[in-house]
Protein backbone atom coordinates (compact mmCIF):
# COMPACT_ATOMS: atom_id res chain seq x y z
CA UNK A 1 43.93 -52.25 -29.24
CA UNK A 2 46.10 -50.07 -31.63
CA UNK A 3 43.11 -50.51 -34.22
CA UNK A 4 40.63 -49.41 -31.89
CA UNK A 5 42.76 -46.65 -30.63
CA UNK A 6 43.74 -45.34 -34.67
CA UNK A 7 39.65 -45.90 -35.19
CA UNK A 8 39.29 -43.01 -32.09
CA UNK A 9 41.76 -40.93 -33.56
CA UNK A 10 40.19 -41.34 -37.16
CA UNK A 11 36.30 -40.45 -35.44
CA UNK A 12 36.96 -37.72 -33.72
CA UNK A 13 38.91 -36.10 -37.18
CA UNK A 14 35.70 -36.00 -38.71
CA UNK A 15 33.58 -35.55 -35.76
CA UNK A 16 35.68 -33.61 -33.56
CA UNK A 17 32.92 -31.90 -31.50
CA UNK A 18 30.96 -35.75 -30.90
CA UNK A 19 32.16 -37.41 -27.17
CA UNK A 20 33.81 -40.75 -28.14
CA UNK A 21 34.22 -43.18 -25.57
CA UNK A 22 37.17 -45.59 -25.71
CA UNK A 23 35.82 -48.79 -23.27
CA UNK A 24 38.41 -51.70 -22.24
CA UNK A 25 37.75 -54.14 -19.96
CA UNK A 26 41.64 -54.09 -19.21
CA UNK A 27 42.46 -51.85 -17.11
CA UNK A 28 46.12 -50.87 -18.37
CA UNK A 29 45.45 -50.57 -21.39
CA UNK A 30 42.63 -47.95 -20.36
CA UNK A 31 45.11 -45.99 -18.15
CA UNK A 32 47.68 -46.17 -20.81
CA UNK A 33 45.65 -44.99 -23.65
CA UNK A 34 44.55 -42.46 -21.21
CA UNK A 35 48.08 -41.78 -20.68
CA UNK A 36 49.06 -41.27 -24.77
CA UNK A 37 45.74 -38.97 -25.58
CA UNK A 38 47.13 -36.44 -22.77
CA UNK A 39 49.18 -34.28 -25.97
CA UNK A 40 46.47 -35.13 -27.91
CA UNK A 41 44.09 -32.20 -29.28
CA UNK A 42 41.21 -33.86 -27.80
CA UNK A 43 39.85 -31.13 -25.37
CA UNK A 44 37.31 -33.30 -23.25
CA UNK A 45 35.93 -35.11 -26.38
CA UNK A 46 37.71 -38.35 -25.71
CA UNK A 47 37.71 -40.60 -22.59
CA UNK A 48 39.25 -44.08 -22.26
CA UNK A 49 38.42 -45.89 -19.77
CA UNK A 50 38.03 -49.53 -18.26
CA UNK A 51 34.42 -51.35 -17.73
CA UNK A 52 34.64 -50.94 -13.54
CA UNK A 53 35.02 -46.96 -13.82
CA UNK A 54 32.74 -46.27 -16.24
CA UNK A 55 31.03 -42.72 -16.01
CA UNK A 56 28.98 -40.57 -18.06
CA UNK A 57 30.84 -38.52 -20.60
CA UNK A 58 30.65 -35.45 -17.84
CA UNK A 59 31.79 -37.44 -15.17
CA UNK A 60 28.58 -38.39 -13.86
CA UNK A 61 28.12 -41.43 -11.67
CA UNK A 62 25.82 -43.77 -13.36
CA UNK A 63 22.51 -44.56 -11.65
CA UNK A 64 23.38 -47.99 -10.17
CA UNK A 65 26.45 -49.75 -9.36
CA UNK A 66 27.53 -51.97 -12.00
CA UNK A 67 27.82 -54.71 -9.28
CA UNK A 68 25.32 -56.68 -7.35
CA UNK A 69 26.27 -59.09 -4.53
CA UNK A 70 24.58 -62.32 -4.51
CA UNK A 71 24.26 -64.75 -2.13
CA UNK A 72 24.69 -67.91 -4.67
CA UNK A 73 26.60 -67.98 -7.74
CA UNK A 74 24.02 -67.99 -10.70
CA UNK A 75 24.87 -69.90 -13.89
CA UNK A 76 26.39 -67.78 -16.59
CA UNK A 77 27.09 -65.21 -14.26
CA UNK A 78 30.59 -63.45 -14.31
CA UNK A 79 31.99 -63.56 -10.60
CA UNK A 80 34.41 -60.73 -9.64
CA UNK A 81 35.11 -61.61 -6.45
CA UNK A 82 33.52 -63.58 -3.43
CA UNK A 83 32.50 -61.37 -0.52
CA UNK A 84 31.91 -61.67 2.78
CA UNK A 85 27.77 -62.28 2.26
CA UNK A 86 28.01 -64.06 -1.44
CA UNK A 87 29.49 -63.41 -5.01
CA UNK A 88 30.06 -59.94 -6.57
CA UNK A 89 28.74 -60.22 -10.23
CA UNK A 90 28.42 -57.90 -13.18
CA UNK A 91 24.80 -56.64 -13.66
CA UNK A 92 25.36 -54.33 -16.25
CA UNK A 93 21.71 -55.38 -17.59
CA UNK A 94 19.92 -53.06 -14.77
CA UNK A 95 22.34 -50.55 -15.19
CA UNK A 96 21.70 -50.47 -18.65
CA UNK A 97 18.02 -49.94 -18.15
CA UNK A 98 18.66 -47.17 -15.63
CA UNK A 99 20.89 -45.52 -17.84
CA UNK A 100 18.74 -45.07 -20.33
CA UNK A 101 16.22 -43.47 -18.69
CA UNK A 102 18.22 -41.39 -15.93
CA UNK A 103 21.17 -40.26 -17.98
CA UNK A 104 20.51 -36.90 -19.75
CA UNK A 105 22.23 -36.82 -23.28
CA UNK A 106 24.77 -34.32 -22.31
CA UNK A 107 26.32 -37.05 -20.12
CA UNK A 108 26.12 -39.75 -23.70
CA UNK A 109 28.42 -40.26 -25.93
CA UNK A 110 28.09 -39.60 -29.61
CA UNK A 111 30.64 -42.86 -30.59
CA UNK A 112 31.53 -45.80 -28.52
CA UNK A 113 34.36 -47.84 -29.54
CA UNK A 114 34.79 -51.07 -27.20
CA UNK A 115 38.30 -53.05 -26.65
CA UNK A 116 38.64 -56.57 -25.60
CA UNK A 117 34.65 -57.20 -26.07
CA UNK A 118 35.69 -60.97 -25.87
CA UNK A 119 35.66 -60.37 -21.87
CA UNK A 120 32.87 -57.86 -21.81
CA UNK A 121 29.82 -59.55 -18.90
CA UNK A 122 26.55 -60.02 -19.92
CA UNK A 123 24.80 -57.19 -20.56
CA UNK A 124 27.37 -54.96 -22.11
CA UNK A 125 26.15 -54.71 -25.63
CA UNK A 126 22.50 -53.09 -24.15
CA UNK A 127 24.83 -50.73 -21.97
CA UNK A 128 27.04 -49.63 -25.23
CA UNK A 129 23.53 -48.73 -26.63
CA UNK A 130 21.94 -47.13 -23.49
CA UNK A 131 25.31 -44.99 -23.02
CA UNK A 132 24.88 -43.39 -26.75
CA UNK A 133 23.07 -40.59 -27.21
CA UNK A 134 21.57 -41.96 -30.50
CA UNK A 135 22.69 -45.99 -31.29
CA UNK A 136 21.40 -45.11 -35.28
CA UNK A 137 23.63 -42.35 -36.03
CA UNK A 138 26.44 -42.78 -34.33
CA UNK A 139 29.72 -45.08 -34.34
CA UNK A 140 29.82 -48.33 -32.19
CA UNK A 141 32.61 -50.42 -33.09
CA UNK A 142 34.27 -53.93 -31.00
CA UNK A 143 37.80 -55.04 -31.54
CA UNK A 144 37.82 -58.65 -29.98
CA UNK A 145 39.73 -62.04 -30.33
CA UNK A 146 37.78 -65.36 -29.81
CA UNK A 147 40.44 -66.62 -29.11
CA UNK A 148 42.29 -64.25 -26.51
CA UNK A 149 39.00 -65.09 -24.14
CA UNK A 150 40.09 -64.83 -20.68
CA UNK A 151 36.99 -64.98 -19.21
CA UNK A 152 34.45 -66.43 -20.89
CA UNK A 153 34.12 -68.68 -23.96
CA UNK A 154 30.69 -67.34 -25.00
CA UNK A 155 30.49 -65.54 -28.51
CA UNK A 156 30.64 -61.97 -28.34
CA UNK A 157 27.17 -61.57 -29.04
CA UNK A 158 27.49 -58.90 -31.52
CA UNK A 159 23.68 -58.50 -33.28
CA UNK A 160 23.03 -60.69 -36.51
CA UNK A 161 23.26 -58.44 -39.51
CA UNK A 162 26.25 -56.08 -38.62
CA UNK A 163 28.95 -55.72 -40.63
CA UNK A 164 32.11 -57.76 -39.39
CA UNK A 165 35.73 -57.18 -40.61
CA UNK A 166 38.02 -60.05 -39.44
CA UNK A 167 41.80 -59.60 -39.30
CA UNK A 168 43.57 -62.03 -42.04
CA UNK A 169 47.03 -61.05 -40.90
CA UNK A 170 48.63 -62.01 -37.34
CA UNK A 171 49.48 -58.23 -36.53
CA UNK A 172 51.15 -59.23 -33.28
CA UNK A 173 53.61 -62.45 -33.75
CA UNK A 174 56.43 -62.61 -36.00
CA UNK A 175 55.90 -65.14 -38.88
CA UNK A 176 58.70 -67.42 -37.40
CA UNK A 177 56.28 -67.90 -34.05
CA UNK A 178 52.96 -67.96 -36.20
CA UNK A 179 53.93 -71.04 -38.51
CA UNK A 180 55.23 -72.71 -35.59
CA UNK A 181 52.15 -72.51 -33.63
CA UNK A 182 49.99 -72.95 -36.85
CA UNK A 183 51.16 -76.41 -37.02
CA UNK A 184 49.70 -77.52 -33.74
């Protein structure tokens, strides 16, 4: 999260008239970040914000609710909750497709930069791309842990080919808690 967050900082120095969108699927660290980028000089340029109140980068809704209720759980599927009629699932696949042709590019984002992609549904890759006002020229970057998957061991899913830059420090544990659990 910090590396993501110095990355935004770092994007909009040398872009600081692009929209970057910071995207978490945790929702405190969303509001927090939100929080911290209030003194910030970022004058409208910079959202953060979690996967369930995603809007366009003017505050436009986005053409279909990134929800579908189904009456049977599908396999694969990411529940959210069970209602009254079925399962609430992620079906960020349509909204993808609507996105990208109902959103106007005023209402994209020049960079995305995505937090805990580890949890991200199906689907959320294509969104990333649909949401960016050109995928070829600007920034997409996804801080995730494999191993820090709450909700779903699939891989990430991040396209073959694209650069990855794995962490060879533990950033987060003191060394006295990392050897002990590195001898399990």
């Amino acid at each position: 999260t910090m590396l993501a967050a110095e990355m935004v900082q770092r994007v909009h120095a040398v872009a600081p008239q692009d929209r970057i969108l910071f995207l978490s699927y945790n929702v405190g660290v969303a509001r927090w970040l939100r929080h911290a980028w209030l003194n910030h000089d970022f004058p409208g340029q910079v959202t953060a914000t979690h996967l369930a109140e995603l809007r366009g980068a003017r505050g436009a809704a986005l053409p279909l609710a990134l929800t579908r209720t189904m009456p049977e759980l599908p396999p694969h599927a990411r529940q959210i909750r069970h209602a009254g009629t079925g399962y609430e699932v992620w079906d960020l696949g349509s909204v993808a497709k609507a996105v990208e042709q109902c959103l106007p590019a005023a209402d994209k984002y020049n960079h995305i930069l995505v937090d805990e992609a580890q949890d991200m549904p199906e689907g959320w890759l294509q969104l990333v791309e649909a949401m960016m006002v050109d995928p070829k020229c600007g920034y997409s970057w996804f801080f995730y842990d494999d191993s820090q998957a709450v909700y779903s061991s699939d891989p990430v899913g991040i396209p073959a080919g694209e650069p990855c830059y794995p962490l060879r420090r533990v950033l987060r544990n003191s060394r006295r808690i990392f050897r002990q659990f590195a001898e399990l």
